[in-house]
Protein backbone atom coordinates (compact mmCIF):
# COMPACT_ATOMS: atom_id res chain seq x y z
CA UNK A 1 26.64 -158.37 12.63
CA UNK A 2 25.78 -157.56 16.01
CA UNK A 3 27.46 -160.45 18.34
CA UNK A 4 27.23 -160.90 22.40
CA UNK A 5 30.36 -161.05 23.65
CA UNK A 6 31.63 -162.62 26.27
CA UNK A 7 33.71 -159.85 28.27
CA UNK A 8 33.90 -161.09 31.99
CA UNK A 9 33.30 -164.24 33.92
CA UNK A 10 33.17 -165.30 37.79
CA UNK A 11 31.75 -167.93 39.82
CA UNK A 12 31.63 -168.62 43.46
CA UNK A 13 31.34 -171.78 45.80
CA UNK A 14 30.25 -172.23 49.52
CA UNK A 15 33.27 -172.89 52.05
CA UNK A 16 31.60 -175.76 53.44
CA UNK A 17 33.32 -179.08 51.92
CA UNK A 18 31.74 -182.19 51.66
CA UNK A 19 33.59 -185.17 51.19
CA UNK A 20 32.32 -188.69 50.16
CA UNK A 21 34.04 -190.47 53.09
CA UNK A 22 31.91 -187.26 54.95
CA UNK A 23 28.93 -188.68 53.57
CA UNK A 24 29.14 -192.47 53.72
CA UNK A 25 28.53 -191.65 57.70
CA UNK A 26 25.20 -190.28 56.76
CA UNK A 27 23.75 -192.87 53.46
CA UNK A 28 25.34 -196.47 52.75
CA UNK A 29 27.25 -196.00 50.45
CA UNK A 30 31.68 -195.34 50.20
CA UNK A 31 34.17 -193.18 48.39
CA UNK A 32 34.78 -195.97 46.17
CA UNK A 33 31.26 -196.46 45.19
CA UNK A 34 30.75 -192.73 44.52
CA UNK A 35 33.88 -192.49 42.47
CA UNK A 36 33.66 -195.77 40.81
CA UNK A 37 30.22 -194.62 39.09
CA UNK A 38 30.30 -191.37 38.99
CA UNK A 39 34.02 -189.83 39.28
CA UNK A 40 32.93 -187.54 42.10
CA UNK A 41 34.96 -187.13 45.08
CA UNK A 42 33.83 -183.87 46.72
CA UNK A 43 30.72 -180.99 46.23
CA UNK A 44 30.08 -178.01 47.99
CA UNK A 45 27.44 -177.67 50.22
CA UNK A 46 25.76 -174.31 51.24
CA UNK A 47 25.51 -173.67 55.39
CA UNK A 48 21.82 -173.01 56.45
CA UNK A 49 21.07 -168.98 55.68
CA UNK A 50 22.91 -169.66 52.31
CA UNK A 51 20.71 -169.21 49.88
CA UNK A 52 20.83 -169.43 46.19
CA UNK A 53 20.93 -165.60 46.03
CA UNK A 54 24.00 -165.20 48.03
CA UNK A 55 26.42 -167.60 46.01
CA UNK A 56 24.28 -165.85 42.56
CA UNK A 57 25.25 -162.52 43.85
CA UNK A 58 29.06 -163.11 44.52
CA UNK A 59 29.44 -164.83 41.28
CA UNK A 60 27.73 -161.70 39.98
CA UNK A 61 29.99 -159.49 41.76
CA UNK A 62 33.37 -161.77 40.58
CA UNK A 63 32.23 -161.08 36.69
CA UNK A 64 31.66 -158.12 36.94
CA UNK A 65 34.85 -156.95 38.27
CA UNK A 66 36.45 -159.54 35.63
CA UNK A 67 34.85 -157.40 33.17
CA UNK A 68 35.35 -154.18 34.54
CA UNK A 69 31.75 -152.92 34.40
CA UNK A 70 29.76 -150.98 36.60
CA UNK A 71 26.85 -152.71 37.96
CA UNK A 72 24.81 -149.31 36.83
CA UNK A 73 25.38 -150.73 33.12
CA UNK A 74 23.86 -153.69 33.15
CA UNK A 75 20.52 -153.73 31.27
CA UNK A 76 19.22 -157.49 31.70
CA UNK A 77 19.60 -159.96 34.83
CA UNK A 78 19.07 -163.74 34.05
CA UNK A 79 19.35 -166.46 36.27
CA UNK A 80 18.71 -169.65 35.09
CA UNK A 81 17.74 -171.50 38.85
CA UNK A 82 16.42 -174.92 39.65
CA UNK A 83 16.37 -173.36 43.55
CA UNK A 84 15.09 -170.50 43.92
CA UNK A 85 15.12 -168.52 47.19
CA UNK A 86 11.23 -168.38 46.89
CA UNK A 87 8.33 -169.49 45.02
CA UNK A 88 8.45 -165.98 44.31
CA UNK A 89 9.57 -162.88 43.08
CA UNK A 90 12.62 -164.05 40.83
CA UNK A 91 16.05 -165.06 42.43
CA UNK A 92 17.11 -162.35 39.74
CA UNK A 93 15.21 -159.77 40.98
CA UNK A 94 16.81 -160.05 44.93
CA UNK A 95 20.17 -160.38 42.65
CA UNK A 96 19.54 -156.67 41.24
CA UNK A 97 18.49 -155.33 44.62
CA UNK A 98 21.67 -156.52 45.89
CA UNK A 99 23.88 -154.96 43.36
CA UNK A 100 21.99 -151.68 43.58
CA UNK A 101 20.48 -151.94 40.29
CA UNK A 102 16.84 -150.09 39.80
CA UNK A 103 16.56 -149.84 35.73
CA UNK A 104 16.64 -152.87 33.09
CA UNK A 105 15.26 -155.76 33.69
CA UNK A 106 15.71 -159.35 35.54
CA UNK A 107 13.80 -162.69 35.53
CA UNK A 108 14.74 -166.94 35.83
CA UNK A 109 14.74 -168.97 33.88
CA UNK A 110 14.00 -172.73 34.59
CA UNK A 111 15.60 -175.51 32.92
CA UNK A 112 16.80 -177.18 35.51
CA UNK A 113 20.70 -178.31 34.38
CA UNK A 114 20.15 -177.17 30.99
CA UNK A 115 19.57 -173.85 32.47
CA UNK A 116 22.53 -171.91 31.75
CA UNK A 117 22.54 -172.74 27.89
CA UNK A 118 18.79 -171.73 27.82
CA UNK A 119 19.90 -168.53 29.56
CA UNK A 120 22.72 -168.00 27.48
CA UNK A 121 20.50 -168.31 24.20
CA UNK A 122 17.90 -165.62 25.68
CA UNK A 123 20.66 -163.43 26.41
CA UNK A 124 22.01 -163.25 23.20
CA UNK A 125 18.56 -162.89 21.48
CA UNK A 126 17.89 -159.98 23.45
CA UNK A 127 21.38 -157.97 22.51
CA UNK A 128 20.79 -159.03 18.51
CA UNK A 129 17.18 -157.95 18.71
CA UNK A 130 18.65 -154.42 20.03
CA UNK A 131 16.72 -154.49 23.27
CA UNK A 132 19.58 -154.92 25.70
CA UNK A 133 23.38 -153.96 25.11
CA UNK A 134 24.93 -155.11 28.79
CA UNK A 135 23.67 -158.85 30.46
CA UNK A 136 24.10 -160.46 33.48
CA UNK A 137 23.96 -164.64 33.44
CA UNK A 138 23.93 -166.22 36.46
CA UNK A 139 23.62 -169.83 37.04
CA UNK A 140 22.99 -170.43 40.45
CA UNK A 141 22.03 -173.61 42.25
CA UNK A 142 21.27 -174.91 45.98
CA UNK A 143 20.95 -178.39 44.88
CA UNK A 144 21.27 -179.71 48.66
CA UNK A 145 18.10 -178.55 49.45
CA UNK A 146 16.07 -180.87 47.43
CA UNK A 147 18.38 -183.60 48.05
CA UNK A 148 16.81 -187.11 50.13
CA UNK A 149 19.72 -187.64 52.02
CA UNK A 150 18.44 -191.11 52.21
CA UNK A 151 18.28 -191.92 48.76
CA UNK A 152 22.41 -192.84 48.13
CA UNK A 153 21.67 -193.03 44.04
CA UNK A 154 21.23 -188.96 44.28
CA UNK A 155 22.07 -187.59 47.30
CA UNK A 156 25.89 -188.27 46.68
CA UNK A 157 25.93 -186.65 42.97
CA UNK A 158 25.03 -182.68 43.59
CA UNK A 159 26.62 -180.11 45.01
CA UNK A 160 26.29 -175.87 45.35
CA UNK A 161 27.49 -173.50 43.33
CA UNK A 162 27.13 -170.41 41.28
CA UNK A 163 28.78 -169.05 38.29
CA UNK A 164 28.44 -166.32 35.96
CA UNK A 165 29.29 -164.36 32.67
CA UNK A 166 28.80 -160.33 31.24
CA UNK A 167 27.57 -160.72 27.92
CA UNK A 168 27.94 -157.22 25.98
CA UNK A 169 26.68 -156.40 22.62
CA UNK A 170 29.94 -155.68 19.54
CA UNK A 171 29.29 -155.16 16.10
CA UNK A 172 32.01 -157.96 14.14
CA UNK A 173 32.41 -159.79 10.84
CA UNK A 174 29.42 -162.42 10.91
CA UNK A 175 31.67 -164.94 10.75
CA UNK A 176 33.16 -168.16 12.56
CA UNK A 177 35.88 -165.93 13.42
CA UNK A 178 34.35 -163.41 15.57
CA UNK A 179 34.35 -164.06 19.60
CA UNK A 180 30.95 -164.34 21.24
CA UNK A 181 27.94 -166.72 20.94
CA UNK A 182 28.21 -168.24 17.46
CA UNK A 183 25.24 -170.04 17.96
CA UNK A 184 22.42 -171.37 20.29
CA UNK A 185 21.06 -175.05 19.73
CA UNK A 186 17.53 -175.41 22.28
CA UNK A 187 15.95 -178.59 22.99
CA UNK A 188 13.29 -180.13 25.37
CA UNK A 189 10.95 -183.86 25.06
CA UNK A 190 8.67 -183.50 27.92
CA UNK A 191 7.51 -187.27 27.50
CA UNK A 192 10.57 -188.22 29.37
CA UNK A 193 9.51 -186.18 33.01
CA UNK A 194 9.57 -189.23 34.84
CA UNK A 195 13.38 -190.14 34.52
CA UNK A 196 14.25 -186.96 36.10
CA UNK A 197 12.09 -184.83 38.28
CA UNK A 198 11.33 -183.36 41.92
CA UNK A 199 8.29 -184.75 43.31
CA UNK A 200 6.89 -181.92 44.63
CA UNK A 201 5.41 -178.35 44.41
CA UNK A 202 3.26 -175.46 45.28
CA UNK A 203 0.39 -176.66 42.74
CA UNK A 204 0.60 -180.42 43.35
CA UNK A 205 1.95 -181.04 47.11
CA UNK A 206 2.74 -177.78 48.22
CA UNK A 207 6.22 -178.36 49.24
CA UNK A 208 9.50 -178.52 48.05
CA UNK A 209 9.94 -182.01 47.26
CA UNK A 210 12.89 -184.43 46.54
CA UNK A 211 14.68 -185.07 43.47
CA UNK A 212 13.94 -188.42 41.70
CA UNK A 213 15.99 -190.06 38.57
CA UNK A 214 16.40 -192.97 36.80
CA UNK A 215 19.83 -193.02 36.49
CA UNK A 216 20.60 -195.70 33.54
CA UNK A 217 17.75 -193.86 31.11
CA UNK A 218 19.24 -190.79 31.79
CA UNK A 219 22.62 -191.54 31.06
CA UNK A 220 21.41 -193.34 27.90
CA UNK A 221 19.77 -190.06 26.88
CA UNK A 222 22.44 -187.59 27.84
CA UNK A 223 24.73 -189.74 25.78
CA UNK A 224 22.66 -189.82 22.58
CA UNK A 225 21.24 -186.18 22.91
CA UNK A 226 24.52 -184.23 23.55
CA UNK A 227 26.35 -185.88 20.90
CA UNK A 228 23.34 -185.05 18.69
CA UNK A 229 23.08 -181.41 19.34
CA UNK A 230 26.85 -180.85 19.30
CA UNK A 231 26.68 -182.10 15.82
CA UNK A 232 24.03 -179.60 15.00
CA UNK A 233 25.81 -177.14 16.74
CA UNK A 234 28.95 -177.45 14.71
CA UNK A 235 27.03 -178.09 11.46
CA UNK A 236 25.02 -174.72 11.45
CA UNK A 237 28.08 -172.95 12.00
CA UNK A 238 30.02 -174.68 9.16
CA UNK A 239 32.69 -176.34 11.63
CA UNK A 240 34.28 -179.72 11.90
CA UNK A 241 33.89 -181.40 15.58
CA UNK A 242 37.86 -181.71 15.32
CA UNK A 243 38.15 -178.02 14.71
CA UNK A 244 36.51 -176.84 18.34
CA UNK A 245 39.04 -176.76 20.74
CA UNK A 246 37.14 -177.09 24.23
CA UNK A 247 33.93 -178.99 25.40
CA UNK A 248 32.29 -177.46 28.29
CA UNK A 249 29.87 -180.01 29.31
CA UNK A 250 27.68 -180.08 32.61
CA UNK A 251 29.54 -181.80 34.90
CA UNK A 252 26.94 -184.55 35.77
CA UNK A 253 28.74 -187.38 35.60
CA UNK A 254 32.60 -188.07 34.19
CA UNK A 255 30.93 -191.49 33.04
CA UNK A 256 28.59 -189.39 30.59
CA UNK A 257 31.92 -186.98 29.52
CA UNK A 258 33.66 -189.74 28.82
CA UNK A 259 30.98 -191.77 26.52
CA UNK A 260 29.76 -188.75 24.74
CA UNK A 261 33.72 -188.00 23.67
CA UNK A 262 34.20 -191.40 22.67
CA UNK A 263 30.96 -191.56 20.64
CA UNK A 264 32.33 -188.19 18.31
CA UNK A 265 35.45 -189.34 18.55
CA UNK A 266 37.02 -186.88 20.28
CA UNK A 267 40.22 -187.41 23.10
CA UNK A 268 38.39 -187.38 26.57
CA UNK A 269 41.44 -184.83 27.72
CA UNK A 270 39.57 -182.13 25.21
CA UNK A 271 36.57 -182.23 27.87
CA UNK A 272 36.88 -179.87 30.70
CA UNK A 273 35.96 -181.68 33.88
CA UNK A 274 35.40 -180.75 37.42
CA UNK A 275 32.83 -182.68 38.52
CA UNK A 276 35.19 -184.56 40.70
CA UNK A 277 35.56 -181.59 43.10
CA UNK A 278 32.00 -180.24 42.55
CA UNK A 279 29.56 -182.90 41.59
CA UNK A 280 26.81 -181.68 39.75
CA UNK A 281 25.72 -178.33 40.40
CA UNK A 282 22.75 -178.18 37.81
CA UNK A 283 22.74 -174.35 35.49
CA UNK A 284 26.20 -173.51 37.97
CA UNK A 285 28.17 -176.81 36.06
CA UNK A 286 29.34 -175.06 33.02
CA UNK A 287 30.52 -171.35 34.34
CA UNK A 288 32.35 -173.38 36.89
CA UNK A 289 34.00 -175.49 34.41
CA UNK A 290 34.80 -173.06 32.08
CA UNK A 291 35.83 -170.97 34.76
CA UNK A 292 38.38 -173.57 35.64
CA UNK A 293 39.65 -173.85 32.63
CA UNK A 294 40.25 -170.27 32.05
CA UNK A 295 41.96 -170.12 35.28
CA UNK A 296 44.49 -172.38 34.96
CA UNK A 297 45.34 -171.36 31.55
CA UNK A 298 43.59 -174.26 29.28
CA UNK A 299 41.20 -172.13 27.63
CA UNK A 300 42.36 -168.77 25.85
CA UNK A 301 41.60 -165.96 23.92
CA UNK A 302 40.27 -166.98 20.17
CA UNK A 303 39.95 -170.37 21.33
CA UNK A 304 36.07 -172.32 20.00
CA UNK A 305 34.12 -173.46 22.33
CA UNK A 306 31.05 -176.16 22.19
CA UNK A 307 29.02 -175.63 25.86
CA UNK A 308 26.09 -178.13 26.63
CA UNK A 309 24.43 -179.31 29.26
CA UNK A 310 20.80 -182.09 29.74
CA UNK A 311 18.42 -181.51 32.55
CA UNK A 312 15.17 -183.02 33.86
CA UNK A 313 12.03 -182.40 32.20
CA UNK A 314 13.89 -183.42 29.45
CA UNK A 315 15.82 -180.43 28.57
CA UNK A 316 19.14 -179.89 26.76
CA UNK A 317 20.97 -177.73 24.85
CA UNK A 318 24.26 -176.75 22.96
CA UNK A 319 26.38 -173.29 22.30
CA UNK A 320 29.18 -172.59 20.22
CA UNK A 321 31.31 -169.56 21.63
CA UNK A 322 34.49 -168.05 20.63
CA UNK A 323 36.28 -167.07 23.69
């Protein structure tokens, strides 16, 4: 069986720090607010002339030379954006000019938070179908820019950030055993746009727009859904929740980490977290938390993984990988 294989990983961050006692001088609110509700004490923040495109093409650059492949092999470009650098061409189509790449192919996807799962899931469909053996993923976000820095119930939770993984085809076993993307779980209820959206856009207001959420639906949601699709998840691929050994959730809250753990009973310590230092940096959350992990040693070779991540529109989404 034909499996996509994880074989590098990188992400990147802007310099430019942001503290909450940085940004109670700009909104009313505090650093005890912010943590008390959300467990955030810090994000990222790109400068002006750093665009999405620059922190999705040194994340691109980091995996790459984690996986010690030549930009000439890659075949596929995905980056799953909420930001894009324009309306368009592609974010992933400056990313392959950039890199020097002129065959293959590169495109976004949008699915807002949720992005880097959906990416992830039309990665892998593309190396089992046969039509591309080396991918790029890239989930890169400038989440600042459609912030109200007015509004303190949003402004305070995102941050900037990019991350990004080599997926490569290898033939292996077919079974729970083998590393690489055991399975994709895709899901999206589009009667729920108005807890989470941007309310703006070249075909309605032609502009950019701000974000706009509802913050106690969509915690109820990401709660309910996440757990749910986890459980499918580990179901299809004939595992027990108490036999994966890391959850990579988007880091949108620690409030949501912490309720969807308790609700499948699993110890809160087995859920990689970082939004405390980077808030939530929409389809960048999970490479950066995995990334983390992997770093400082958590997360090793063999070990399963259960990624998954909820974004406007409603989207969400689950993967089971084996590192």
């Amino acid at each position: 069986m034909i499996r996509s294989r994880v074989i590098g990983c990188g992400v990147y961050l802007p310099e430019n720090v942001v503290t909450n006692d940085e940004l109670a001088k700009r909104v009313d609110t505090s650093d005890e607010w912010i943590r008390e509700r959300t467990g955030i004490r810090e994000r990222r923040i790109a400068v002006e002339g750093e665009n999405t495109s620059h922190l999705a093409v040194e994340a691109a650059r980091a995996a790459l030379r984690d996986a010690a492949v030549d930009a000439g092999e890659i075949d596929l470009i995905i980056v799953a954006t909420t930001t894009p650098d324009e309306t368009f061409p592609a974010t992933a189509t400056v990313v392959q000019s950039r890199l020097g790449i002129a065959r293959g192919a590169a495109f976004d996807v949008q699915a807002v938070c949720s992005g880097f799962i959906y990416g992830l899931a039309v990665a892998d469909n593309f190396i089992k179908a046969g039509q591309a053996q080396t991918v790029l993923l890239i989930g890169a976000e400038t989440m600042s820019r459609l912030m109200d820095w007015t509004d303190r119930t949003t402004c305070v939770l995102f941050g900037d950030g990019a991350g990004a993984f080599v997926l490569q085809a290898h033939e292996d076993e077919g079974t729970t055993a083998d590393r690489g993307v055991l399975n994709t779980m895709l899901y999206s209820d589009g009667r729920l746009h108005d807890l989470l959206y941007v309310d703006g856009g070249p075909s309605s207001t032609r502009t950019t727009g701000y974000l706009r959420m509802k913050g106690k639906e969509v915690f109820r949601h990401a709660v309910a859904n996440l757990s749910a699709a986890i459980l499918e998840s580990a179901a299809k691929a004939g595992v027990r929740v108490e036999d994966i050994d890391w959850f990579v959730p988007h880091q949108a809250n620690q409030r949501i980490l912490d309720a969807t753990a308790k609700k499948l009973g699993v110890a809160p310590e087995r859920m990689v977290s970082t939004v405390a230092v980077h808030g939530n940096t929409s389809s960048a959350s999970v490479p950066l938390a995995l990334m983390s992990a992997v770093k400082d040693g958590r997360i090793k070779r063999g070990d399963l993984l259960l990624l998954e991540a909820m974004g406007g529109g409603f989207t969400w989404g689950a993967a089971l990988v084996r590192w």
